[in-house]
C-alpha atoms as a PDB file:
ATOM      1  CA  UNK A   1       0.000   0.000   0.000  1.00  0.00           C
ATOM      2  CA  UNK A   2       1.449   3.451  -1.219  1.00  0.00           C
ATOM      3  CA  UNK A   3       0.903   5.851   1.300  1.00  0.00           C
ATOM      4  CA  UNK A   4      -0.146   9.722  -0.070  1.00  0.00           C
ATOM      5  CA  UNK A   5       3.320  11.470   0.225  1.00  0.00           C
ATOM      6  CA  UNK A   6       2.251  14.524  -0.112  1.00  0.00           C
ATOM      7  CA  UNK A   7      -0.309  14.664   2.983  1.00  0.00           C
ATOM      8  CA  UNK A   8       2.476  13.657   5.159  1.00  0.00           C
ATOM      9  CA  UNK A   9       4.918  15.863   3.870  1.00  0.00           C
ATOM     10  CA  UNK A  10       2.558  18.854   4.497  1.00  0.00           C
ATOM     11  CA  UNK A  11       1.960  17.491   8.338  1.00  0.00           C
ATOM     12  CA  UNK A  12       5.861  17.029   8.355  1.00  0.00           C
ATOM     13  CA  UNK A  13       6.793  20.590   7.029  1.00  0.00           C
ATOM     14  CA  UNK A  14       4.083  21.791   9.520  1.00  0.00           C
ATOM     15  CA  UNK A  15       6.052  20.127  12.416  1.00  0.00           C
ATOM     16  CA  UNK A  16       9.065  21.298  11.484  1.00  0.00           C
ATOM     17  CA  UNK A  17       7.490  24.963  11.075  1.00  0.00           C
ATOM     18  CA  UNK A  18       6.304  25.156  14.436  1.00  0.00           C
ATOM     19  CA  UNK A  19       9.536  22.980  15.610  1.00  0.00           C
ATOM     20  CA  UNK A  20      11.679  25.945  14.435  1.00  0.00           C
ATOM     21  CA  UNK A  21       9.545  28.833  15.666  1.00  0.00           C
ATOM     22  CA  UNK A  22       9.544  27.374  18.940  1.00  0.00           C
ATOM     23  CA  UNK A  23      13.490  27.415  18.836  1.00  0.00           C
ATOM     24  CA  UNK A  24      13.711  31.071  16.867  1.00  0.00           C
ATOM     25  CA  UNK A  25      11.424  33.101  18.540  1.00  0.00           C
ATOM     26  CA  UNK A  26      12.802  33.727  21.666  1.00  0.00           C
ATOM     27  CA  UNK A  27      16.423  34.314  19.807  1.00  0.00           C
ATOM     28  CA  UNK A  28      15.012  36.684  17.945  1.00  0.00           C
ATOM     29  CA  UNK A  29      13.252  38.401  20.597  1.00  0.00           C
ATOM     30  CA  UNK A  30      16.447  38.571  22.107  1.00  0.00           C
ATOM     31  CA  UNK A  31      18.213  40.081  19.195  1.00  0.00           C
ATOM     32  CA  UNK A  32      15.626  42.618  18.682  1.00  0.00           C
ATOM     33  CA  UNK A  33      15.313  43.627  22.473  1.00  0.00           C
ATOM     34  CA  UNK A  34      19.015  44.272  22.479  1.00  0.00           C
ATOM     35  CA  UNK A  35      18.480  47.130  19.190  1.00  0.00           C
ATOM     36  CA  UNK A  36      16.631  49.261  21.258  1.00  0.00           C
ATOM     37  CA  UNK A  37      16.993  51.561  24.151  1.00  0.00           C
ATOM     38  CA  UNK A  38      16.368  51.140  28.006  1.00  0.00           C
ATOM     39  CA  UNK A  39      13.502  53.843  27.864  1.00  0.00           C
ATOM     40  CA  UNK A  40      11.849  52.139  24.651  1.00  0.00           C
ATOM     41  CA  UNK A  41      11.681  48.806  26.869  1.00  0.00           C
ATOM     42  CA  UNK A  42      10.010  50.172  30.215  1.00  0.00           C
ATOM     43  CA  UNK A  43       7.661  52.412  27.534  1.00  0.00           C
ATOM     44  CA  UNK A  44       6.720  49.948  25.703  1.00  0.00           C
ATOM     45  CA  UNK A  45       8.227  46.581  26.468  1.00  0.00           C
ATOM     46  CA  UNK A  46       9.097  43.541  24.093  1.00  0.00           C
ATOM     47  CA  UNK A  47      10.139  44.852  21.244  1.00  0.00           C
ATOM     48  CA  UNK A  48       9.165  43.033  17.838  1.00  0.00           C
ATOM     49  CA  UNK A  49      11.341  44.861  15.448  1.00  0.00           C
ATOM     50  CA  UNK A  50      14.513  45.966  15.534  1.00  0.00           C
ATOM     51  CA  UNK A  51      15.969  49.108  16.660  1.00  0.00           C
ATOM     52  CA  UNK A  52      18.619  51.263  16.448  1.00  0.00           C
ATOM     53  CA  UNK A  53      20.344  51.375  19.765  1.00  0.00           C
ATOM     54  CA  UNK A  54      22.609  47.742  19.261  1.00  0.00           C
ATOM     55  CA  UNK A  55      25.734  48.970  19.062  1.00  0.00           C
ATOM     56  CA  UNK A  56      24.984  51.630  21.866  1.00  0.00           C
ATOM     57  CA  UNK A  57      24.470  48.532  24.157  1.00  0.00           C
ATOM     58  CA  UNK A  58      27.296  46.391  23.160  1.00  0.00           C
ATOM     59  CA  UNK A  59      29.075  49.875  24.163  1.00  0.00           C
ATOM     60  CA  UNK A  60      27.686  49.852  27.243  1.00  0.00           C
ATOM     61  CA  UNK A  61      28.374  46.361  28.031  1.00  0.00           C
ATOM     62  CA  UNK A  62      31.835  46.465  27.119  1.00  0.00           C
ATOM     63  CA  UNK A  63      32.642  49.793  29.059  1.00  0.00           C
ATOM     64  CA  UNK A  64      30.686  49.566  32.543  1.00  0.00           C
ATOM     65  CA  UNK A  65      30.286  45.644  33.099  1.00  0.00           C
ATOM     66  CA  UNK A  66      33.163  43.162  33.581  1.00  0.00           C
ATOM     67  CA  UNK A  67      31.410  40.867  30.828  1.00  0.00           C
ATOM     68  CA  UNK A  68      34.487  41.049  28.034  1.00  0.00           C
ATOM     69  CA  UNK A  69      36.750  39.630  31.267  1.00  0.00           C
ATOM     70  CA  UNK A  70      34.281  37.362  32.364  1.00  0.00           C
ATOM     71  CA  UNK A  71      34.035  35.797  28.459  1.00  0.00           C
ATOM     72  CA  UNK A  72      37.959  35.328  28.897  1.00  0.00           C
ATOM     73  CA  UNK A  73      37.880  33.451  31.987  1.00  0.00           C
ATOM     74  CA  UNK A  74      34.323  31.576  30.624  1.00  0.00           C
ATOM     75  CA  UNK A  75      36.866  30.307  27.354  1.00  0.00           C
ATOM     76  CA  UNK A  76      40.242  29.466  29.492  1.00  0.00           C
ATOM     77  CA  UNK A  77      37.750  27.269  31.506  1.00  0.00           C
ATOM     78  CA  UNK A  78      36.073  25.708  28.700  1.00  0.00           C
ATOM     79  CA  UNK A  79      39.167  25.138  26.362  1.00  0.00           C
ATOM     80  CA  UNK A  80      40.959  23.470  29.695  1.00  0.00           C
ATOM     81  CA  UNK A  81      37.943  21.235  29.961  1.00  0.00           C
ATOM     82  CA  UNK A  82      37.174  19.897  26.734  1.00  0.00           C
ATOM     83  CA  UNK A  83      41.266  19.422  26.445  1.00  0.00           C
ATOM     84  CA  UNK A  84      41.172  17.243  29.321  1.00  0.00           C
ATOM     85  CA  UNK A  85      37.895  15.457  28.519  1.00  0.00           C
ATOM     86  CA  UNK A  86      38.810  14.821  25.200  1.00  0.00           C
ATOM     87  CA  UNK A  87      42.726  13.419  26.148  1.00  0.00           C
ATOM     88  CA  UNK A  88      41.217  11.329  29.144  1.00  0.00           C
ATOM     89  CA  UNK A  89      37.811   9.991  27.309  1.00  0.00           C
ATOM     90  CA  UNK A  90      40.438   9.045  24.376  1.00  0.00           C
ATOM     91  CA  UNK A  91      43.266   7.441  26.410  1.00  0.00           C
ATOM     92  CA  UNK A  92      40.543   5.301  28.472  1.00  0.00           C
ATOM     93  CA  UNK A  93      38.730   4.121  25.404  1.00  0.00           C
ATOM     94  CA  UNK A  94      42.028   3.266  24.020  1.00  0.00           C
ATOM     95  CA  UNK A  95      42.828   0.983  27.326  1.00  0.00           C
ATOM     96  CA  UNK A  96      39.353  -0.461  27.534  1.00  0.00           C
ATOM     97  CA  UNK A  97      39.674  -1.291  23.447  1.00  0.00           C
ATOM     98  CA  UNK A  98      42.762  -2.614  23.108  1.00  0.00           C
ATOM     99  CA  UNK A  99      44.471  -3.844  26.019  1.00  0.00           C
ATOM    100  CA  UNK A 100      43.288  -6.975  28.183  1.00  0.00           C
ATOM    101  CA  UNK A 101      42.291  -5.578  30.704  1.00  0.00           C
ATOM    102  CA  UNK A 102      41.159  -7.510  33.272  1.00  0.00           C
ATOM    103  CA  UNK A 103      37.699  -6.673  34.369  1.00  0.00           C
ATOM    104  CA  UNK A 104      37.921  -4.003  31.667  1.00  0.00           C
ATOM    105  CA  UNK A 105      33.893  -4.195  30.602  1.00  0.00           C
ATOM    106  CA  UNK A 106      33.308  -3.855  34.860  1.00  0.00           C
ATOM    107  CA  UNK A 107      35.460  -0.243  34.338  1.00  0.00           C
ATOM    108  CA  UNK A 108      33.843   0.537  31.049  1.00  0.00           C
ATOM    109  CA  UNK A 109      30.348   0.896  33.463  1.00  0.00           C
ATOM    110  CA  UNK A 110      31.793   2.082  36.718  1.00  0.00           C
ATOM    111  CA  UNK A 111      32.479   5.007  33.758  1.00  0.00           C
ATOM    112  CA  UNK A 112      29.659   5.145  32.275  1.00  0.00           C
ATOM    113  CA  UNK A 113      27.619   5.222  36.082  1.00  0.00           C
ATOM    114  CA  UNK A 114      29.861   8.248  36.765  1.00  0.00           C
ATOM    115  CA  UNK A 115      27.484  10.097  34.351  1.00  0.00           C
ATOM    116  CA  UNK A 116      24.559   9.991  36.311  1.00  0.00           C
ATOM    117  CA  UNK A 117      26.154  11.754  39.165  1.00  0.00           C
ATOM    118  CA  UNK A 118      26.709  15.281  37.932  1.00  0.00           C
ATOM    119  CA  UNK A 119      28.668  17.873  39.261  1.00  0.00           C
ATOM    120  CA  UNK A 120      25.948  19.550  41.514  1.00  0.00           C
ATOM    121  CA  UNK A 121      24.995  16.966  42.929  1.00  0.00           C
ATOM    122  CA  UNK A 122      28.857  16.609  44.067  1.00  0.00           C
ATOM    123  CA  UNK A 123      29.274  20.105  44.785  1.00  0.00           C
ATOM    124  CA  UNK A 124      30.077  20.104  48.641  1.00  0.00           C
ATOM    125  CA  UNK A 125      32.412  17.314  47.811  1.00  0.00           C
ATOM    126  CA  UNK A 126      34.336  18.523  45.601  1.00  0.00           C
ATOM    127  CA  UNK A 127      34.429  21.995  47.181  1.00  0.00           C
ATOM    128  CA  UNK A 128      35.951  20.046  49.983  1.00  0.00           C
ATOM    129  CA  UNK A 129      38.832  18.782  48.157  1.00  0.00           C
ATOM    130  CA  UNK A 130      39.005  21.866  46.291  1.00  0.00           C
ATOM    131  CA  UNK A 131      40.158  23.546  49.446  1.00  0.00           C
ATOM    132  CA  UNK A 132      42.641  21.415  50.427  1.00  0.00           C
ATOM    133  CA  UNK A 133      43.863  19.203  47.674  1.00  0.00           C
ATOM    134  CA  UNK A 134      47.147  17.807  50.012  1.00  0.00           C
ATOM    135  CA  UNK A 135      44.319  16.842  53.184  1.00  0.00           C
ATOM    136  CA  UNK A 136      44.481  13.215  52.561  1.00  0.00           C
ATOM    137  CA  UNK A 137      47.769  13.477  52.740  1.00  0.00           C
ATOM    138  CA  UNK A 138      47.170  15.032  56.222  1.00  0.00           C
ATOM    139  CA  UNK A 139      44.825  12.209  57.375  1.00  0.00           C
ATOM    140  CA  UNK A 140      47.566  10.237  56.083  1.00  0.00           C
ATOM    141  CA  UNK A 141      49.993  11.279  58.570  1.00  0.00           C
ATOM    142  CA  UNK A 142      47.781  11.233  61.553  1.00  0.00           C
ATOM    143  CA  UNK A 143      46.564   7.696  61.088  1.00  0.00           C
ATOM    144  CA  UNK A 144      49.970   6.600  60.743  1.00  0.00           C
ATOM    145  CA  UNK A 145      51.683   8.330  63.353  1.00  0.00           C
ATOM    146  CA  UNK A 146      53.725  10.915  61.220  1.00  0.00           C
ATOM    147  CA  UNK A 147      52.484  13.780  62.749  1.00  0.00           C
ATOM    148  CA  UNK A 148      52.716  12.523  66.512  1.00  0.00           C
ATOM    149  CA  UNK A 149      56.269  11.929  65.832  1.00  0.00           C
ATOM    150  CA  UNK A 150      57.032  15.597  64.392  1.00  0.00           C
ATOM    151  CA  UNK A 151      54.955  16.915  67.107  1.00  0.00           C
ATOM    152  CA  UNK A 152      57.752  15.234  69.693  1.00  0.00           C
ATOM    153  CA  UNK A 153      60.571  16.880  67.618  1.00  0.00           C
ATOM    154  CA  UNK A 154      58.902  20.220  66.417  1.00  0.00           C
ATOM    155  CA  UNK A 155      56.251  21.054  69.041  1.00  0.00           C
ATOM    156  CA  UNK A 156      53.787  21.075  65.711  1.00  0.00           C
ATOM    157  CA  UNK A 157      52.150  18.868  63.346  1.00  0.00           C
ATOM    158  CA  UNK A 158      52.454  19.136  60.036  1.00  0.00           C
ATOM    159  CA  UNK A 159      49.324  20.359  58.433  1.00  0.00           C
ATOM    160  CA  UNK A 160      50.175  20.665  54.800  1.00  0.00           C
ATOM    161  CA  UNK A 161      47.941  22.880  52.570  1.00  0.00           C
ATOM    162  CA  UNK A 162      47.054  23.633  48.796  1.00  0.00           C
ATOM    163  CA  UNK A 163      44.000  25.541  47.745  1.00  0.00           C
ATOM    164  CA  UNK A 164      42.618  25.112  44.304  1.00  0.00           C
ATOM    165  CA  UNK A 165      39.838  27.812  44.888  1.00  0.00           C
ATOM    166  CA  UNK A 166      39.961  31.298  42.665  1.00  0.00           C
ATOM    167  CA  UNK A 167      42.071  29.213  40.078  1.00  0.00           C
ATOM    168  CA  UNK A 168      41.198  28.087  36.797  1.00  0.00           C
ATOM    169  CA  UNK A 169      42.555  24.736  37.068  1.00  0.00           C
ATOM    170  CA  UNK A 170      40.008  24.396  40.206  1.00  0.00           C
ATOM    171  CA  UNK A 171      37.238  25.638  37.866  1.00  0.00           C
ATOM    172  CA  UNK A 172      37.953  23.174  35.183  1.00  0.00           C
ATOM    173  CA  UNK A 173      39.369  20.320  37.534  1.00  0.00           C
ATOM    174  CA  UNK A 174      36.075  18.492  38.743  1.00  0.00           C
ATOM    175  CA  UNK A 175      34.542  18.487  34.933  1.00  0.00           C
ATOM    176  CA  UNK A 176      37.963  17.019  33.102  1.00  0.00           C
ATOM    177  CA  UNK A 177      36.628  13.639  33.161  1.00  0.00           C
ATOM    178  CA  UNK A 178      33.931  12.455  30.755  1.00  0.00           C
ATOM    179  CA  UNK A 179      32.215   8.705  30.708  1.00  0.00           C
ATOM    180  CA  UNK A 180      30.213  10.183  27.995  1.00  0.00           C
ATOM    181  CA  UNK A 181      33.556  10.936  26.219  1.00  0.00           C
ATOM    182  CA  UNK A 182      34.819   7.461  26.979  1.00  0.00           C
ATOM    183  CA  UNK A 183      31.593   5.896  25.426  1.00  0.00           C
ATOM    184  CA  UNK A 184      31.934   7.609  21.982  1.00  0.00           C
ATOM    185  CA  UNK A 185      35.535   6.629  22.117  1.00  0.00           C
ATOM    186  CA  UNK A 186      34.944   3.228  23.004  1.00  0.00           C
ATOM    187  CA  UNK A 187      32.104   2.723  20.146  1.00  0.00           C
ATOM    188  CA  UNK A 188      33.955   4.472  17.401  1.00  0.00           C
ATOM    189  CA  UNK A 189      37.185   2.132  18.204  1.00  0.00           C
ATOM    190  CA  UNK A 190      35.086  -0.522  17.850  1.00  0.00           C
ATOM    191  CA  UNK A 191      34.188  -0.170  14.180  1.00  0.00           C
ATOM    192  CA  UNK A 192      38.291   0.212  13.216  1.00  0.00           C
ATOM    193  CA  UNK A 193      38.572  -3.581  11.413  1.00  0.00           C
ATOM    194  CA  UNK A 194      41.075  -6.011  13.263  1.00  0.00           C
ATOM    195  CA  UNK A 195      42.872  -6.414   9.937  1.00  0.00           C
ATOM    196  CA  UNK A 196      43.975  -2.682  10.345  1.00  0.00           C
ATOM    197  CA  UNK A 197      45.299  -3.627  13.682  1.00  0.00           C
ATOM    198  CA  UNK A 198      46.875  -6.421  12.593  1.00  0.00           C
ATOM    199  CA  UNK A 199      48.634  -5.041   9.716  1.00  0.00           C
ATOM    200  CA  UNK A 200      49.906  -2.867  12.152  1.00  0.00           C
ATOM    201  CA  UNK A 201      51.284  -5.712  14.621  1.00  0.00           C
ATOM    202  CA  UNK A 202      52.864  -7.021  11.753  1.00  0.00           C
ATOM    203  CA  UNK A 203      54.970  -3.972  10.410  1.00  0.00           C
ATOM    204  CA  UNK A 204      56.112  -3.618  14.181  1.00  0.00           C
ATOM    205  CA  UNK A 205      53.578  -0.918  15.512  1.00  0.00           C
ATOM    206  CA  UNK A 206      53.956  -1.007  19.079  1.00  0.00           C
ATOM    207  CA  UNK A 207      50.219   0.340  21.120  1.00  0.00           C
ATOM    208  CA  UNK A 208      52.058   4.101  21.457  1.00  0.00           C
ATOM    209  CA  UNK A 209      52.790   3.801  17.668  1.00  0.00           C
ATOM    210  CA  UNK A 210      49.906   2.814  17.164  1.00  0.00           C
ATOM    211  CA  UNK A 211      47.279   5.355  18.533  1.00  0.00           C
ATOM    212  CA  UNK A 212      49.793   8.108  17.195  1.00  0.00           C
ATOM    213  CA  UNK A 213      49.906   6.847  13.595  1.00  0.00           C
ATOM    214  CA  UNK A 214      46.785   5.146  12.928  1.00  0.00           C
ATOM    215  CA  UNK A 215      44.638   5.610  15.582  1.00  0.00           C
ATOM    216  CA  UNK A 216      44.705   9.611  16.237  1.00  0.00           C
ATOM    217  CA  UNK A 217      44.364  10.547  12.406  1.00  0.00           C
ATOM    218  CA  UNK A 218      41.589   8.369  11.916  1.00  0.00           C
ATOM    219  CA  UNK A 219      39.636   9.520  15.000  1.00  0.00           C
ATOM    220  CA  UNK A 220      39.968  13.111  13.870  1.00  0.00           C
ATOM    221  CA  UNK A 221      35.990  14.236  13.196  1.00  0.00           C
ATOM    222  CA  UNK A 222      35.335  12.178  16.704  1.00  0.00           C
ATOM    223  CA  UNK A 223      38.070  13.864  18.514  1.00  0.00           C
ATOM    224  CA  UNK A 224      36.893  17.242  17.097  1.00  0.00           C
ATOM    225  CA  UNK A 225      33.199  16.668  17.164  1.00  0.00           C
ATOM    226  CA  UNK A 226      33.473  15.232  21.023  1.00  0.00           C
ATOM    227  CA  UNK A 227      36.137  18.865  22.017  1.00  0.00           C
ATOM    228  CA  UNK A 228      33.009  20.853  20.323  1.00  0.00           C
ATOM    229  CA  UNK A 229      30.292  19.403  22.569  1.00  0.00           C
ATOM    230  CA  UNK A 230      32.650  19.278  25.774  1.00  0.00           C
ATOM    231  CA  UNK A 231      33.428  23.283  25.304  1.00  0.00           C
ATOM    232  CA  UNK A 232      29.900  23.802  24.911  1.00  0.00           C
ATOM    233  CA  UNK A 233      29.456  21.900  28.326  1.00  0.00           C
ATOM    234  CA  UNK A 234      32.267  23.733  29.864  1.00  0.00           C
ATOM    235  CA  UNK A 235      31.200  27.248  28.617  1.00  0.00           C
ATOM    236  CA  UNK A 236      27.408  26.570  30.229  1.00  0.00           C
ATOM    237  CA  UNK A 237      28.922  25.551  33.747  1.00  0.00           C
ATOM    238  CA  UNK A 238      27.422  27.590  36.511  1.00  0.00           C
ATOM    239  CA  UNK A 239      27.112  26.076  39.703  1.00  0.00           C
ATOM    240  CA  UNK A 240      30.124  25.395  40.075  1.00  0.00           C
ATOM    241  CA  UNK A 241      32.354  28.221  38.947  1.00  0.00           C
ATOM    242  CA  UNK A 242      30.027  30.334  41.054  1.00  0.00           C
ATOM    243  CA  UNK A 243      30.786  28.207  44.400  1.00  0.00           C
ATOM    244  CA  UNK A 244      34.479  28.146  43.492  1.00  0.00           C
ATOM    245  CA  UNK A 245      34.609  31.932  42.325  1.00  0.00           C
ATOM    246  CA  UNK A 246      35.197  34.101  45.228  1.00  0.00           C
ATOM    247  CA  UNK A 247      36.964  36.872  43.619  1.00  0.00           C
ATOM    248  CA  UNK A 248      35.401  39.227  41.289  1.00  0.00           C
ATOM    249  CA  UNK A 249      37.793  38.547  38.540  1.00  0.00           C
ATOM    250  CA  UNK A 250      37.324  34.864  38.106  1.00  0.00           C
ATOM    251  CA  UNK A 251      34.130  35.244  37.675  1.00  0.00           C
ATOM    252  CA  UNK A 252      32.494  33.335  34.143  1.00  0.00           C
ATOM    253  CA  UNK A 253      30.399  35.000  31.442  1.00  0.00           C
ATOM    254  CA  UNK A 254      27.020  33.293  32.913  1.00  0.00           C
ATOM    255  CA  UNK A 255      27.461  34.610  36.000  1.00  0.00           C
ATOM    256  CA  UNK A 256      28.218  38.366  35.171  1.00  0.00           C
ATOM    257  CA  UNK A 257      25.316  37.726  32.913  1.00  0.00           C
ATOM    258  CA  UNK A 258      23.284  37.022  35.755  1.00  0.00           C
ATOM    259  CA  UNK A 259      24.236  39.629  38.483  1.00  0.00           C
ATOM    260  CA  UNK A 260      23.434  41.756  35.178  1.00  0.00           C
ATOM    261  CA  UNK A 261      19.516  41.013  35.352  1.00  0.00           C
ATOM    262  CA  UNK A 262      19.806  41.209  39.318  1.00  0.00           C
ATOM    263  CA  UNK A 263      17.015  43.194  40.634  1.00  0.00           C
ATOM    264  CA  UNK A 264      18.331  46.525  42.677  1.00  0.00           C
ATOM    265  CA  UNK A 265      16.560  48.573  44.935  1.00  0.00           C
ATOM    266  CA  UNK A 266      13.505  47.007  42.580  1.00  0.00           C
ATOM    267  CA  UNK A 267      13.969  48.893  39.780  1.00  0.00           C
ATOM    268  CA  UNK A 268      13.697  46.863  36.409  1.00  0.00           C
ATOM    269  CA  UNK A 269      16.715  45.825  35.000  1.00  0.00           C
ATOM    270  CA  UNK A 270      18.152  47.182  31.647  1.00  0.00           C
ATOM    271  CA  UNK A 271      16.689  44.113  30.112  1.00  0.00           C
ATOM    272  CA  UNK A 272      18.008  45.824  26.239  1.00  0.00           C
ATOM    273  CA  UNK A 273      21.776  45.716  27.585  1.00  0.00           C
ATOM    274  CA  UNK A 274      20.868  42.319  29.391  1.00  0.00           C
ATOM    275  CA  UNK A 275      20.811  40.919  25.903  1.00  0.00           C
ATOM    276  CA  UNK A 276      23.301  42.809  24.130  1.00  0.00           C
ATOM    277  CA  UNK A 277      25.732  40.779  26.965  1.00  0.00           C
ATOM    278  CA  UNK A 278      23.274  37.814  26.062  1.00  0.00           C
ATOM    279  CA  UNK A 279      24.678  38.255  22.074  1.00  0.00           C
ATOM    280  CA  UNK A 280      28.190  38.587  23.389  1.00  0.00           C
ATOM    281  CA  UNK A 281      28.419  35.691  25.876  1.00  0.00           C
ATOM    282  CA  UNK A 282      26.936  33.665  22.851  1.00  0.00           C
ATOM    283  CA  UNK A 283      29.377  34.731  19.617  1.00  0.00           C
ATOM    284  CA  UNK A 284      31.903  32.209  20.571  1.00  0.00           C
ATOM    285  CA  UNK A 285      29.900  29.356  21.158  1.00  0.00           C
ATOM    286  CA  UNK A 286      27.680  29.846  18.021  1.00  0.00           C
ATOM    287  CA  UNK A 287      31.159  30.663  15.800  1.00  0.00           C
ATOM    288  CA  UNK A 288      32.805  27.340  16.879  1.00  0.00           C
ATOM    289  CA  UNK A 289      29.591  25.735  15.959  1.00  0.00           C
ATOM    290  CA  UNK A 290      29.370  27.622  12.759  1.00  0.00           C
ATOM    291  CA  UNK A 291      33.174  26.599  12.233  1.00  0.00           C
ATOM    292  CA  UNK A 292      33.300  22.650  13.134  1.00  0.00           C
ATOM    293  CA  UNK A 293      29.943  21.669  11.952  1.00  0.00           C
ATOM    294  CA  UNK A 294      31.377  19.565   9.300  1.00  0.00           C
ATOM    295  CA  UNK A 295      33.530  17.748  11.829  1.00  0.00           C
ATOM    296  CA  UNK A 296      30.933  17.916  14.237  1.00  0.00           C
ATOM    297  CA  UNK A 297      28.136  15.802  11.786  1.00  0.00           C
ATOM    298  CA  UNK A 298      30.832  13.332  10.838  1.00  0.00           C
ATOM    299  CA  UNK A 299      32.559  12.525  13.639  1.00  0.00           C
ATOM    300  CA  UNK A 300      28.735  11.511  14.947  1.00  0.00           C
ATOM    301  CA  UNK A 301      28.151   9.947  11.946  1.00  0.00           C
ATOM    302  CA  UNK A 302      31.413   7.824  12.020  1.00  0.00           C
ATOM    303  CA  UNK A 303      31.257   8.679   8.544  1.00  0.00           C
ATOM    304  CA  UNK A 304      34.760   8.498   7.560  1.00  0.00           C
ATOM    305  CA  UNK A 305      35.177   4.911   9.238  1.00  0.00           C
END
């Protein structure tokens, strides 16, 4: 039985009509909010068209906020994240893969169920060891006896200390590690024939070899694709930077955008600068996107495999 094409591709277009209007409208109210000034919004609100006060609020943005910082230390984060996602989720897939590991499938999951605990759920955890990285190493000492012994020589424990708050590497630290990374890895290896890594045994390839030569190159649109998607992750984190954040000026682009819209003394917040930041906190991510989509769609795909 032939089904009537034509009815289904009108319910189909009409999907995807209201699919991308759903998605659109609020970006371009968002757009077209930010083209107009702060006296045009409390006169006469949303704004449908666009105005001619953008570049006025980008201006204003740039010169009396500390968003243009706060976009620097939201990309240092995010490119030190997806760098160390991407290395560790590769390097573990590559273990899992092609080593015998023993119990290797009972890792593979203990991975995997590290993706249902996310970071805020964590977050008094790992603002615990945050503090103190070298505190085990203090417990350490006590249990054994270390301390009780300096204490008889010095008059003092030891108490060793390292703080990882107001740092970047503390910011990025507790999101380096990726069992979603690992999976994509792990299935993508998987589709590489054995006569490729055979071939390679037999010319003398040792495993470092190996993944250098063969392995990296071929795993270039899945290494790419995954670093996208891990920035993006990075680049959204707000919890967390905002717990480990004390100083003003390691503070990310989501939350300067966010004391931006704070309410003060309950006057209405310059919603048309609000988004102005909102278009500059975004330019990055959208470029990158823009930029890597090829690599992004094939390295999904496993096209090249």
């Amino acid at each position: 039985m032939i089904e009537n094409s034509k009815s289904i591709d009108r319910v189909a277009s009409i999907i995807l009509f209201l699919g991308m209007a759903f998605v659109l409208l609020p970006i371009y109210l968002v757009i077209t909010t930010a083209t107009h000034s702060y006296e045009t919004f409390l006169r006469e609100g949303l704004q449908y068209l666009p105005g001619p006060e953008l570049l006025n609020n980008l201006r204003a943005v740039m010169e009396n906020t500390n968003l243009v910082p706060q976009i620097g230390n939201s990309l240092i984060i995010a490119l030190m994240s997806a760098t160390g996602k991407t290395a560790f989720s590769f390097l573990a897939a590559f273990g899992i893969v092609y080593f015998r590991v023993r119990y290797g499938t009972v890792i593979f999951f203990l991975i995997l169920m590290s993706t249902m605990v996310p970071l805020d759920l964590r977050i008094v955890a790992s603002y615990e060891v945050a503090s103190n990285i070298l505190a085990p190493l203090n417990t350490l000492f006590n249990v054994l006896g270390v301390n009780a012994l300096i204490s008889m020589v010095r008059g003092t424990p030891v108490f060793l200390e390292l703080s990882l708050i107001d740092t970047y590497f503390g910011m990025a630290a507790p999101i380096l590690a990726s069992g979603t990374g690992t999976f994509l890895f792990r299935q993508s290896f998987k589709t590489i024939p054995p006569s490729l890594i055979n071939a390679a045994t037999m010319d003398g390839a040792g495993p470092i070899r190996f993944m250098i030569d063969i392995l990296l190159p071929i795993s270039k649109t899945s290494i790419i694709s995954l670093f996208v998607l891990m920035f993006m992750g990075g680049w959204n984190q707000y919890m967390w930077p905002l717990v480990v954040a004390s100083k003003p000026e390691m503070e990310t682009a989501l939350i300067g955008l966010v004391k931006l819209s704070t309410v003060v003394d309950g006057a209405t917040p310059d919603y048309p600068m609000v988004m102005a930041g909102a278009i500059l906190v975004n330019i990055i991510p959208v470029l990158m996107i823009a930029v890597m989509q090829k690599y992004i769609v094939k390295g999904l795909t496993l096209s090249e495999k």
